[in-house]
N, C-alpha and C. Protein backbone atom coordinates (compact mmCIF):
# COMPACT_ATOMS: atom_id res chain seq x y z
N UNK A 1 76.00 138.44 213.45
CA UNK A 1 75.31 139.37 212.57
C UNK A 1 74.81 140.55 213.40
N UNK A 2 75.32 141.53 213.01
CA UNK A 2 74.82 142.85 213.50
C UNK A 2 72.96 142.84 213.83
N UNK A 3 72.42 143.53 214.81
CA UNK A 3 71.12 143.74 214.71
C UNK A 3 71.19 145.59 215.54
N UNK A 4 70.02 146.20 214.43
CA UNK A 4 70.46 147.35 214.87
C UNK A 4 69.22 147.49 216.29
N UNK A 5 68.29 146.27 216.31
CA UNK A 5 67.24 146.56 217.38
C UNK A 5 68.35 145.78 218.39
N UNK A 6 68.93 145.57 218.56
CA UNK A 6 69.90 144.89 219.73
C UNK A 6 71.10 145.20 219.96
N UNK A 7 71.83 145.83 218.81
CA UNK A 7 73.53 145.81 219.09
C UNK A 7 73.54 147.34 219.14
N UNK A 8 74.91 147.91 219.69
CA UNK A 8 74.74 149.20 219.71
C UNK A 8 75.73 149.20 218.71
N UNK A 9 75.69 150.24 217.70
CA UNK A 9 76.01 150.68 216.62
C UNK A 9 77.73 150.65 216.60
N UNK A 10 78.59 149.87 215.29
CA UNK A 10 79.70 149.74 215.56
C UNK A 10 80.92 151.46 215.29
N UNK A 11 81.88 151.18 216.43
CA UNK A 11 82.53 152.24 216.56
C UNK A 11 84.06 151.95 215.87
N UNK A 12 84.42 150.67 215.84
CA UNK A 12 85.45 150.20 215.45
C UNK A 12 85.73 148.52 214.90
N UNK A 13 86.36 148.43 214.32
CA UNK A 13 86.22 146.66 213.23
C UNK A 13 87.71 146.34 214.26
N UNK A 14 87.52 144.86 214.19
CA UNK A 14 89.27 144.33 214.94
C UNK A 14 90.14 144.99 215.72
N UNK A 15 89.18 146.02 216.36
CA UNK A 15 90.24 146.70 217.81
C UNK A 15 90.54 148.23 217.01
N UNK A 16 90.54 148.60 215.58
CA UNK A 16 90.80 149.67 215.22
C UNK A 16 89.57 150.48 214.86
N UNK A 17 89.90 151.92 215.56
CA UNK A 17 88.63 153.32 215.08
C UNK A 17 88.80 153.14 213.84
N UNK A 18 87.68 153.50 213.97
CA UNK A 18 86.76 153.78 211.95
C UNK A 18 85.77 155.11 212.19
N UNK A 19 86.09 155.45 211.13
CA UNK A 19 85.53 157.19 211.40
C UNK A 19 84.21 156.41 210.24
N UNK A 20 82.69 156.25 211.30
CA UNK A 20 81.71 155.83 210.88
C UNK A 20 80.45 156.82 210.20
N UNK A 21 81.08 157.80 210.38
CA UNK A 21 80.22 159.36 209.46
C UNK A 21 79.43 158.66 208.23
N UNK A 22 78.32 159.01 208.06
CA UNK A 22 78.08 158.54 206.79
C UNK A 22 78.33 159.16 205.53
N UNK A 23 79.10 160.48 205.40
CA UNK A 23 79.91 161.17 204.80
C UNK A 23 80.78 160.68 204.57
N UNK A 24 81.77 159.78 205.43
CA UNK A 24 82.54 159.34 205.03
C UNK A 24 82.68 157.99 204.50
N UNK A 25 81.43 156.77 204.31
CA UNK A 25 80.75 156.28 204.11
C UNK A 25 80.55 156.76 202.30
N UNK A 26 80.20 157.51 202.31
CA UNK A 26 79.43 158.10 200.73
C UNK A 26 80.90 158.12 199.82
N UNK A 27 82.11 159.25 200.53
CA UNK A 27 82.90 159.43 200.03
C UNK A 27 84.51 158.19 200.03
N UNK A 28 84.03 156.68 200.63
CA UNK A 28 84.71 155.91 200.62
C UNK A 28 84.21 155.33 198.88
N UNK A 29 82.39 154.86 198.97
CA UNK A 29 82.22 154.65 198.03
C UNK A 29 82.13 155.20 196.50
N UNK A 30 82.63 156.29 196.54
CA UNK A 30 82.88 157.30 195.50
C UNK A 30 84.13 157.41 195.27
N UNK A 31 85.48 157.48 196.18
CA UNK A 31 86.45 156.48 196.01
C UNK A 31 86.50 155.30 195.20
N UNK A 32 86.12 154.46 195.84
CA UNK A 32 86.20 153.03 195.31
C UNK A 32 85.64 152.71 193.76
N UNK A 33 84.57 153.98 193.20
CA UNK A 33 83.93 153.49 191.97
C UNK A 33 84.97 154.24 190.82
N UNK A 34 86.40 155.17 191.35
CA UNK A 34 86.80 156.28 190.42
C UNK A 34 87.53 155.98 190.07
N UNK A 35 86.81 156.02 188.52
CA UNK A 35 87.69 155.12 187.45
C UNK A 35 89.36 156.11 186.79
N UNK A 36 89.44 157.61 187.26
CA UNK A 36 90.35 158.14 186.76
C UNK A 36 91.46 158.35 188.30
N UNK A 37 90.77 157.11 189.04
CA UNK A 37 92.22 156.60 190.14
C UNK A 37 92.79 155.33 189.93
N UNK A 38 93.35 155.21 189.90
CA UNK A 38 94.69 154.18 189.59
C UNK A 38 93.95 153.00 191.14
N UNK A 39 94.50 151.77 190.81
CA UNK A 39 93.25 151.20 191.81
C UNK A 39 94.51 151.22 193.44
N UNK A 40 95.10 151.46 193.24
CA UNK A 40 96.15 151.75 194.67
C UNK A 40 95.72 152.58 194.98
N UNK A 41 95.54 154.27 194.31
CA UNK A 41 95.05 155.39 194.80
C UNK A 41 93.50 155.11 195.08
N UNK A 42 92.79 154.30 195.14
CA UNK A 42 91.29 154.14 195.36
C UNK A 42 91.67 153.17 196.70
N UNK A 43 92.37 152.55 196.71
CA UNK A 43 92.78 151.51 198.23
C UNK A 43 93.07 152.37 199.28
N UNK A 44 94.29 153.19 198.67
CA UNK A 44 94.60 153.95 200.18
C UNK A 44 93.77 154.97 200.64
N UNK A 45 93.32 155.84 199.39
CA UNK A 45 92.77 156.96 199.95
C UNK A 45 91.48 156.50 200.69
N UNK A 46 90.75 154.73 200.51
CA UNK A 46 89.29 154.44 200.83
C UNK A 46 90.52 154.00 202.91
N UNK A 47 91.40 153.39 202.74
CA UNK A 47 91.81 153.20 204.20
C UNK A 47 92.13 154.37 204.84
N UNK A 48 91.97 155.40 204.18
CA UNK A 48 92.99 156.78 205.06
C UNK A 48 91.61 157.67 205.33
N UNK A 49 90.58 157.19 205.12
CA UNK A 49 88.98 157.49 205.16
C UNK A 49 88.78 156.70 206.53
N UNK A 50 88.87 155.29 206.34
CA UNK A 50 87.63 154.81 207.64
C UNK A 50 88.79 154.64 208.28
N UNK A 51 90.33 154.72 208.31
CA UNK A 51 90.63 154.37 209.62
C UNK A 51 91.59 155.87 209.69
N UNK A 52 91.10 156.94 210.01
CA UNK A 52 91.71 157.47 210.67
C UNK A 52 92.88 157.91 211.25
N UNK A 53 93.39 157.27 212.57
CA UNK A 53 94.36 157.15 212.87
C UNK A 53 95.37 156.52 212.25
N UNK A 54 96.58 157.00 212.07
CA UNK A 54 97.87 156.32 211.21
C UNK A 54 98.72 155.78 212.34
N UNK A 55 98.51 155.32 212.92
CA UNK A 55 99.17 154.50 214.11
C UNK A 55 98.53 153.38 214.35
N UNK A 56 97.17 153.05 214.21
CA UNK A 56 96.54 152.24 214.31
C UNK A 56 95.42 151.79 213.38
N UNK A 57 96.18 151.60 212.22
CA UNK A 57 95.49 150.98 210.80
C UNK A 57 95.93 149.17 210.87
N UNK A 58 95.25 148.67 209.52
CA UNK A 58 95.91 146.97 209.78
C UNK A 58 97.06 147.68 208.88
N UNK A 59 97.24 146.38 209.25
CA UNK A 59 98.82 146.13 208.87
C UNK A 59 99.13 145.81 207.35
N UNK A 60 98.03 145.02 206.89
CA UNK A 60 98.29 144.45 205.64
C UNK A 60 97.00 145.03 204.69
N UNK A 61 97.43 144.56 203.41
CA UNK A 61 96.25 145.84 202.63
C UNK A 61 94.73 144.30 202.58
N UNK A 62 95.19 143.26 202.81
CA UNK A 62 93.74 142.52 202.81
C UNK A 62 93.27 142.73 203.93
N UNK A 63 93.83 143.23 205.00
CA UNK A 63 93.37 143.29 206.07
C UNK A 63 92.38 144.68 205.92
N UNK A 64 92.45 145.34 205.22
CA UNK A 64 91.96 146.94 205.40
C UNK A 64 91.65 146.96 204.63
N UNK A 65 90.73 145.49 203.72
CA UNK A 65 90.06 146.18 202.21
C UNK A 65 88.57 145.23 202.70
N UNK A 66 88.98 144.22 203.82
CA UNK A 66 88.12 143.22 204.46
C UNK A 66 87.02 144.46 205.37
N UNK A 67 87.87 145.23 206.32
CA UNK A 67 87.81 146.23 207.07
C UNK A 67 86.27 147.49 206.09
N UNK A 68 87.19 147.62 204.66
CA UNK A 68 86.39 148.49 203.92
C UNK A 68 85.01 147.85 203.71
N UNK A 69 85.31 146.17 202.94
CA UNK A 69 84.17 145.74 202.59
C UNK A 69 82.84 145.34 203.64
N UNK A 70 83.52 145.34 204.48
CA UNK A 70 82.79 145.23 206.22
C UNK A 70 82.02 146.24 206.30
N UNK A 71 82.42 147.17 206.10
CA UNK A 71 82.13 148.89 206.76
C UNK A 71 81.00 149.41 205.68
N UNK A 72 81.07 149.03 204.43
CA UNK A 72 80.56 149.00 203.36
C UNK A 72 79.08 148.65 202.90
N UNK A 73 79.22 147.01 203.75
CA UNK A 73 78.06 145.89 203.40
C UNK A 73 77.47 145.52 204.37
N UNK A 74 77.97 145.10 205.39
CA UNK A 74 77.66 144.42 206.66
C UNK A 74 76.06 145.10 206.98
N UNK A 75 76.11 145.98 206.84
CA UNK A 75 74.69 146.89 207.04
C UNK A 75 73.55 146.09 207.16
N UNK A 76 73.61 145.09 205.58
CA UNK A 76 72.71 144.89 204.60
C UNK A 76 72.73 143.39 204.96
N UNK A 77 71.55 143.14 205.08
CA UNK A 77 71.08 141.46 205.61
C UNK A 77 70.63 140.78 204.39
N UNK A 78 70.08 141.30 203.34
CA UNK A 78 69.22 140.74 202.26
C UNK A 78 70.03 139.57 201.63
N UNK A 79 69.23 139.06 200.92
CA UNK A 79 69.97 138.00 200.63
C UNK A 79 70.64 138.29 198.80
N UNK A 80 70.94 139.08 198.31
CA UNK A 80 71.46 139.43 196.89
C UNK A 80 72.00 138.98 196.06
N UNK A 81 71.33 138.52 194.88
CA UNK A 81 72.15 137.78 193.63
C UNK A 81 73.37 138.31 193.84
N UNK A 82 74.40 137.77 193.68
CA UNK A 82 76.02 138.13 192.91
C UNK A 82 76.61 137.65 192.01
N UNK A 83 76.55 138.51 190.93
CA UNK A 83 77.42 138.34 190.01
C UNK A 83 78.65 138.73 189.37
N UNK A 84 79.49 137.95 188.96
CA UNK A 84 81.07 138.64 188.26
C UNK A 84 80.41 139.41 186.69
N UNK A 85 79.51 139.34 185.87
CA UNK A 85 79.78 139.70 185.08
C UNK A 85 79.26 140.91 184.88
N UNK A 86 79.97 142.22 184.44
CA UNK A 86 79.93 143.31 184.68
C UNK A 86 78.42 143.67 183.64
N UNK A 87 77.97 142.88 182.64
CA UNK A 87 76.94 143.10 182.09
C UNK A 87 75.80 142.93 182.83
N UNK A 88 75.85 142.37 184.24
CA UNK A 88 74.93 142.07 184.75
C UNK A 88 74.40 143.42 185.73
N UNK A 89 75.49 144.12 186.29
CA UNK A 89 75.80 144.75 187.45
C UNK A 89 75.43 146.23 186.79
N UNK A 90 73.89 146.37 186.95
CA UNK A 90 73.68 147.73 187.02
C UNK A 90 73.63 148.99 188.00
N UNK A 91 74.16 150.14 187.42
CA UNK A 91 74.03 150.85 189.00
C UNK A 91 73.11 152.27 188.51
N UNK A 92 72.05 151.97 189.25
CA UNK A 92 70.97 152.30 189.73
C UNK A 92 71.20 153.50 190.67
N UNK A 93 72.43 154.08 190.95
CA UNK A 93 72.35 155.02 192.38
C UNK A 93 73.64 156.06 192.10
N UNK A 94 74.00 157.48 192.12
CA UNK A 94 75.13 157.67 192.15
C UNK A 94 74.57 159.13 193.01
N UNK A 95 75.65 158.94 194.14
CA UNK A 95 75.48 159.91 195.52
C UNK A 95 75.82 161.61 194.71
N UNK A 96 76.40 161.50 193.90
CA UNK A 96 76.75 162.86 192.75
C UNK A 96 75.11 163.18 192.58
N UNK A 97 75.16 162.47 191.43
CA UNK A 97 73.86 163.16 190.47
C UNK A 97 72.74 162.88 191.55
N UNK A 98 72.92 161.89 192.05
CA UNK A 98 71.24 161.96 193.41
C UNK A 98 71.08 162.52 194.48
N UNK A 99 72.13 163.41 194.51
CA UNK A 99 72.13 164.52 195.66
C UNK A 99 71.31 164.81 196.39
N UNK A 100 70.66 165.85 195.44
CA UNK A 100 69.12 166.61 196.25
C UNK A 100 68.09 165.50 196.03
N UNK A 101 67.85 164.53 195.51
CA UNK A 101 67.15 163.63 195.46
C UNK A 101 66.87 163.10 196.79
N UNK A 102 68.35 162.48 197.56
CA UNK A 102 68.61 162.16 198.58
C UNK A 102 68.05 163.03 200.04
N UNK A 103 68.68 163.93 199.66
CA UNK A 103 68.39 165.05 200.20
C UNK A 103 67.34 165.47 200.64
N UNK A 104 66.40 165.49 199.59
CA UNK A 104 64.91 165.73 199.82
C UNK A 104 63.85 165.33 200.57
N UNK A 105 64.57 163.70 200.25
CA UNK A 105 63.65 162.48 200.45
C UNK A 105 64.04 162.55 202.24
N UNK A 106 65.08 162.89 202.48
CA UNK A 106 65.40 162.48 204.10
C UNK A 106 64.95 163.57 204.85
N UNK A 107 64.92 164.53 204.07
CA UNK A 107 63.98 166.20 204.94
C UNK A 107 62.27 165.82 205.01
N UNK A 108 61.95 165.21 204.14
CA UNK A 108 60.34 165.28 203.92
C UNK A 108 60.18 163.85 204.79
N UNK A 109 60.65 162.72 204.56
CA UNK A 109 60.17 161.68 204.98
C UNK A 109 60.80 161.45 206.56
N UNK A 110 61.70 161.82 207.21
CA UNK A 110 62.90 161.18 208.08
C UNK A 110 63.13 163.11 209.29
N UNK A 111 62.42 164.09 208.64
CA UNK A 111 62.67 165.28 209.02
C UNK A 111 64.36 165.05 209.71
N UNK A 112 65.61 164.64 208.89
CA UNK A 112 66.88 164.97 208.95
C UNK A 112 67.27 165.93 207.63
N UNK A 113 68.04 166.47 207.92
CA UNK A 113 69.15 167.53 207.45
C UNK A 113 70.43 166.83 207.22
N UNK A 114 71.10 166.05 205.96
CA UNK A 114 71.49 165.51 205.60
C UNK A 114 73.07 166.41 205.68
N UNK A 115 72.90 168.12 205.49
CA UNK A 115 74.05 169.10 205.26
C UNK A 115 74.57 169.50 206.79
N UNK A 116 73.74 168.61 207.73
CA UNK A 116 74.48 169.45 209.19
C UNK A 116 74.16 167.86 210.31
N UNK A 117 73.34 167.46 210.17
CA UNK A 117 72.89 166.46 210.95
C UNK A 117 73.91 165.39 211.03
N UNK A 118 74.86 164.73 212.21
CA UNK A 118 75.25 163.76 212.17
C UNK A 118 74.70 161.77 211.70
N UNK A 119 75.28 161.19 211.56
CA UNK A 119 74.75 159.80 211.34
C UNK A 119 75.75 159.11 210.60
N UNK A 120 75.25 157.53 211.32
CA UNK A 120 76.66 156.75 211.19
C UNK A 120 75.42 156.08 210.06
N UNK A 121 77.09 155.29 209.30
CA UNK A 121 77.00 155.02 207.82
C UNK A 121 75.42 154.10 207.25
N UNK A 122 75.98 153.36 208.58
CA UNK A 122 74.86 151.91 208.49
C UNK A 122 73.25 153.02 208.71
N UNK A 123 73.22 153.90 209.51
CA UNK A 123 71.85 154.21 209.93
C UNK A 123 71.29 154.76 208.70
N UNK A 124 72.21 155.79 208.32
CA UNK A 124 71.73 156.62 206.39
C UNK A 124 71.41 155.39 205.94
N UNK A 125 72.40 154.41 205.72
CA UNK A 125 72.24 153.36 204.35
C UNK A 125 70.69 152.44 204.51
N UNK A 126 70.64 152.19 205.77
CA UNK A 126 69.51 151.90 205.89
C UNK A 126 68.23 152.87 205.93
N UNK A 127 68.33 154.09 206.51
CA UNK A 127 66.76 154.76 206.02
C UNK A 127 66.83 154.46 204.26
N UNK A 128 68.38 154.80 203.79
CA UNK A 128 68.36 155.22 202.42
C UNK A 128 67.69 153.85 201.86
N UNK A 129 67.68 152.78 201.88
CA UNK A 129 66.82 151.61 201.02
C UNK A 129 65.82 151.76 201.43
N UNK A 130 65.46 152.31 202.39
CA UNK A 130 63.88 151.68 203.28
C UNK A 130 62.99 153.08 202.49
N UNK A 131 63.43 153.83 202.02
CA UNK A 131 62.02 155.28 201.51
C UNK A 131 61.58 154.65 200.70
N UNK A 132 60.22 155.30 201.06
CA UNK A 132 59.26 155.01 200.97
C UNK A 132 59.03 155.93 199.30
N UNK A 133 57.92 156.46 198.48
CA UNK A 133 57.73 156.53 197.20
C UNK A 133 58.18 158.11 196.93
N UNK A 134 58.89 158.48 196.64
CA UNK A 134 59.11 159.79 196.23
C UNK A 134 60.13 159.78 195.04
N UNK A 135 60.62 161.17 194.58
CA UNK A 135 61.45 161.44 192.91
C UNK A 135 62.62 159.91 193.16
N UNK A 136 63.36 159.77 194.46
CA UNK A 136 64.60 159.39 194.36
C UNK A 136 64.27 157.94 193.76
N UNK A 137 63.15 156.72 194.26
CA UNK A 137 62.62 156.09 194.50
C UNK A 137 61.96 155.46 192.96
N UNK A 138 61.73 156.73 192.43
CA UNK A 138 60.79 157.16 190.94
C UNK A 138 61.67 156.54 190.54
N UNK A 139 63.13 157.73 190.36
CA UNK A 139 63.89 157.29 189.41
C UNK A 139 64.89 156.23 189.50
N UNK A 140 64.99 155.42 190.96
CA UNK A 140 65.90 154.47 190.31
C UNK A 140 64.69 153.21 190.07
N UNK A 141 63.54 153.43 190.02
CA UNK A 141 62.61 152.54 189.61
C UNK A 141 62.93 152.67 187.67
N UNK A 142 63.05 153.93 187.09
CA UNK A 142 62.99 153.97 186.15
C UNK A 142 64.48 153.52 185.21
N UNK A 143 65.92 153.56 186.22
CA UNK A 143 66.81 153.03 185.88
C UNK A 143 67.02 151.60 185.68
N UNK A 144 66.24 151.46 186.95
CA UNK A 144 66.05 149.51 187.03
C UNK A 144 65.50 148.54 185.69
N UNK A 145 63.93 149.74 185.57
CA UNK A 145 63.24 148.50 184.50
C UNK A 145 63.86 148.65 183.20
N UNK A 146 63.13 147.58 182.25
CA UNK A 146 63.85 146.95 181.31
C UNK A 146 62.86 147.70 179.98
N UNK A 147 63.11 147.75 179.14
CA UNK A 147 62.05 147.94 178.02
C UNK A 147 61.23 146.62 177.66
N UNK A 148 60.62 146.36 177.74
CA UNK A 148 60.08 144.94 177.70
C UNK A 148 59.53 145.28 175.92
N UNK A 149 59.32 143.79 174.96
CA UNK A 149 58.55 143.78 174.24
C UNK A 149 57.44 144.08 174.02
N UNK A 150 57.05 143.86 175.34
CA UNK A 150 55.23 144.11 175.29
C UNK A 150 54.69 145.40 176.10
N UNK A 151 55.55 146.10 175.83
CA UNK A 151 54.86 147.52 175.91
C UNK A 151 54.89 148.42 174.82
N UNK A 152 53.80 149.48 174.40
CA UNK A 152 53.52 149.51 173.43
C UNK A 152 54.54 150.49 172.77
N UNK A 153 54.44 151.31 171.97
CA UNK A 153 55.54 152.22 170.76
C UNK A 153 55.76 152.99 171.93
N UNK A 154 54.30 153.74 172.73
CA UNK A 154 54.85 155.22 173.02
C UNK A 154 55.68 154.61 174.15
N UNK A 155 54.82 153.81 175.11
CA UNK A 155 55.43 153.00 176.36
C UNK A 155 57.08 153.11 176.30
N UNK A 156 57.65 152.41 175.09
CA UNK A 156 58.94 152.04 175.00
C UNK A 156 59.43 153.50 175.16
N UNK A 157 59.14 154.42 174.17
CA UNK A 157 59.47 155.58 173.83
C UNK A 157 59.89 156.51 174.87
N UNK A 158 58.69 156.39 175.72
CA UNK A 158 58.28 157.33 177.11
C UNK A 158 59.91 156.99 177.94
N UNK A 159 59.91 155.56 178.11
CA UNK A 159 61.10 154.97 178.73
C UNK A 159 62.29 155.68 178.86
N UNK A 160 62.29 155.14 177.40
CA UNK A 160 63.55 155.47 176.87
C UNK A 160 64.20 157.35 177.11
N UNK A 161 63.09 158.05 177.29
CA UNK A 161 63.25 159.71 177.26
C UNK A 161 63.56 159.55 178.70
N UNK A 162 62.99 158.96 179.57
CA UNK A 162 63.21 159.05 181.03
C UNK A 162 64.59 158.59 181.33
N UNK A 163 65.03 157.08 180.61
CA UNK A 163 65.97 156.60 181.28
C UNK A 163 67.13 157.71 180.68
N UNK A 164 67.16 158.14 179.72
CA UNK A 164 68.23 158.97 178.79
C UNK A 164 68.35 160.59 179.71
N UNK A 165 67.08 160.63 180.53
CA UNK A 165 67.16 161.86 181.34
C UNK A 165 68.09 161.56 182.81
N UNK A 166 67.69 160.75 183.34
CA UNK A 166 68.06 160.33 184.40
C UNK A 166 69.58 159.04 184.68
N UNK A 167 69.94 158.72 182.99
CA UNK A 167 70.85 158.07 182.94
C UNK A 167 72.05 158.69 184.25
N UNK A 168 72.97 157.44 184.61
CA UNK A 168 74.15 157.82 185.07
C UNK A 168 75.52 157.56 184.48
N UNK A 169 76.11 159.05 183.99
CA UNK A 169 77.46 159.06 183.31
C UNK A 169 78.31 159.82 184.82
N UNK A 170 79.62 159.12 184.06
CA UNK A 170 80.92 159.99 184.99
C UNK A 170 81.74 160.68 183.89
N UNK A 171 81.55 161.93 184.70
CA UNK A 171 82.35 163.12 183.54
C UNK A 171 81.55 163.25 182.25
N UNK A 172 82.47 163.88 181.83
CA UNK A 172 81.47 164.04 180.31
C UNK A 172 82.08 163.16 179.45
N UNK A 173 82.61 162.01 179.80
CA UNK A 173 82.55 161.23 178.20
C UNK A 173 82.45 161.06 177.01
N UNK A 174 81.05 161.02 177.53
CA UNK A 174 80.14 160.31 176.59
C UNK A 174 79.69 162.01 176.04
N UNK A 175 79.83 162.29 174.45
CA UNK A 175 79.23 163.40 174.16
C UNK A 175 77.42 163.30 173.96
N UNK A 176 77.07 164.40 173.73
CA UNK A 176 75.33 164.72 173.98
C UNK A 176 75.09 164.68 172.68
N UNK A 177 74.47 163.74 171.90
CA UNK A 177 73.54 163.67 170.28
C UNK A 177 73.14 165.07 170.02
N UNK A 178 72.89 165.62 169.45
CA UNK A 178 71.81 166.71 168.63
C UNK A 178 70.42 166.41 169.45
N UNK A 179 69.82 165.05 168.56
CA UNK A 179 68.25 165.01 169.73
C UNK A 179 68.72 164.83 171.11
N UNK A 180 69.51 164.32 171.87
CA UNK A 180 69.72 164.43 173.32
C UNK A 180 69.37 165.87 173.86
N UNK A 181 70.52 167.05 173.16
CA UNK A 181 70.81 168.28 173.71
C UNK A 181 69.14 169.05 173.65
N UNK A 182 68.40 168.49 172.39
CA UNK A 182 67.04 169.04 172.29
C UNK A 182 66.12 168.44 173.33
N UNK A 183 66.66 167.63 173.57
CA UNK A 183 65.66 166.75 174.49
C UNK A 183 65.54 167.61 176.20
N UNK A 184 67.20 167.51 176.10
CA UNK A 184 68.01 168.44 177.77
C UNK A 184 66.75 169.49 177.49
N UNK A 185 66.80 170.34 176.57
CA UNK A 185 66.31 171.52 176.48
C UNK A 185 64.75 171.65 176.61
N UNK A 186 63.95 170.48 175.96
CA UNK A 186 62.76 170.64 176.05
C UNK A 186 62.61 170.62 177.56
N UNK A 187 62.88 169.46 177.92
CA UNK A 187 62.60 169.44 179.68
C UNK A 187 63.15 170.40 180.50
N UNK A 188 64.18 171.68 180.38
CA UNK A 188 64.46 172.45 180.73
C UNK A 188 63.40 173.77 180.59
N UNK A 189 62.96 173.67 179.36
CA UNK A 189 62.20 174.92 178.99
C UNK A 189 60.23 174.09 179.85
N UNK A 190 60.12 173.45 179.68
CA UNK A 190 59.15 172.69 180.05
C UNK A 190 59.07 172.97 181.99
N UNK A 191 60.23 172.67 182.40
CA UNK A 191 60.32 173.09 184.16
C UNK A 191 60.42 174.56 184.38
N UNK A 192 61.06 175.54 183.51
CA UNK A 192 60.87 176.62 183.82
C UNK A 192 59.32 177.60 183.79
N UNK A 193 58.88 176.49 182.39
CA UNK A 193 57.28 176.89 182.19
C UNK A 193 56.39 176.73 183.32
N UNK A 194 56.45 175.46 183.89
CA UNK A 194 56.14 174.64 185.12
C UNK A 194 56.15 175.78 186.36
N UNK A 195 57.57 176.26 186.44
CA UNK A 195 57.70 176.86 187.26
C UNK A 195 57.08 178.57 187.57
N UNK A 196 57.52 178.85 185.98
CA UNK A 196 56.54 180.14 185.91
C UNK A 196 55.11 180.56 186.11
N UNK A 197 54.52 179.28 185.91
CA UNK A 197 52.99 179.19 186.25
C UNK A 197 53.05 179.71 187.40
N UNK A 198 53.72 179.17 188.88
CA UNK A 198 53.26 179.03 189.95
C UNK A 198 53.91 180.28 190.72
């Protein structure tokens, strides 16, 4: 088991370079979630990411999806429910829409520069669980919880406007309701007000 207070940070899996950028890291897993790639085109393009060199890739595609899931997870010590059923498996995080979120949180808390600053995958992924309370933090707190019964009309209500703000879609899909687009708008006209004050 990896320890990052003891081991020095990995440069390569089974004898082969892995380009350990955490850029490339972000954009393996953004790969791997894209549903308008065919799942071959999400395999190769995630191996033609961490390994680099085309002379010295594995050989076989379990060999270089072991390689991915390694490069991926290994990071992470916790001990994590797993489940197959996709009703279970919420995602709470998307490196798209949480951009400047991300972003923010690693300038204010971590004083890194996320747009120029180097760092290998495992070191981001780990500050990235470990921040501490700010917007990014807010909102996947607010993706996570549940509407419970026993909170009251507005409680539920309040929720529900947050999670519908901060929801995560890919592409536009899913079209925008009438009250949605009013909703976009109040909180739009509401931040510019915000902003005009100051």
């Amino acid at each position: 088991m990896f320890n990052i207070l003891l081991d020095e940070l990995p440069e390569e899996w089974n004898g082969y370079k892995i380009d350990v950028d955490f850029q490339i890291g972000i954009m393996i897993s953004q790969c791997m979630a894209d549903e308008e790639l065919s799942k071959a085109e999400r395999i190769y393009t995630a191996i033609g990411l961490l390994f680099p060199d085309e002379e010295n890739r594995p050989l076989s595609i379990d060999e270089a999806l072991d390689g991915i899931s390694w490069f991926l997870n290994d990071w992470n010590h916790d001990n994590l429910p797993k489940s197959n059923k996709k009703s279970d498996q919420i995602v709470v995080m998307d490196f798209d829409i949480d951009q400047w979120r991300i972003y923010a949180a690693f300038k204010k808390q971590y004083a890194i520069d996320l747009n120029t600053e180097p760092l290998h995958f495992w070191v981001f992924m780990g500050l990235l669980s470990n921040l501490e309370g700010c917007n990014f933090t807010e909102v996947i707190s607010i993706r996570e919880k549940k509407i419970d019964s026993k909170m009251s009309k507005e409680e539920k209500e309040h929720l529900r406007k947050a999670k519908n703000i901060y929801r995560i879609t890919k592409n536009s899909d899913t079209e925008e309701t009438q009250e949605e687009k009013a909703e976009r708008q109040k909180a739009i006209d509401e931040f510019n007000r915000i902003r005009n004050k100051s």
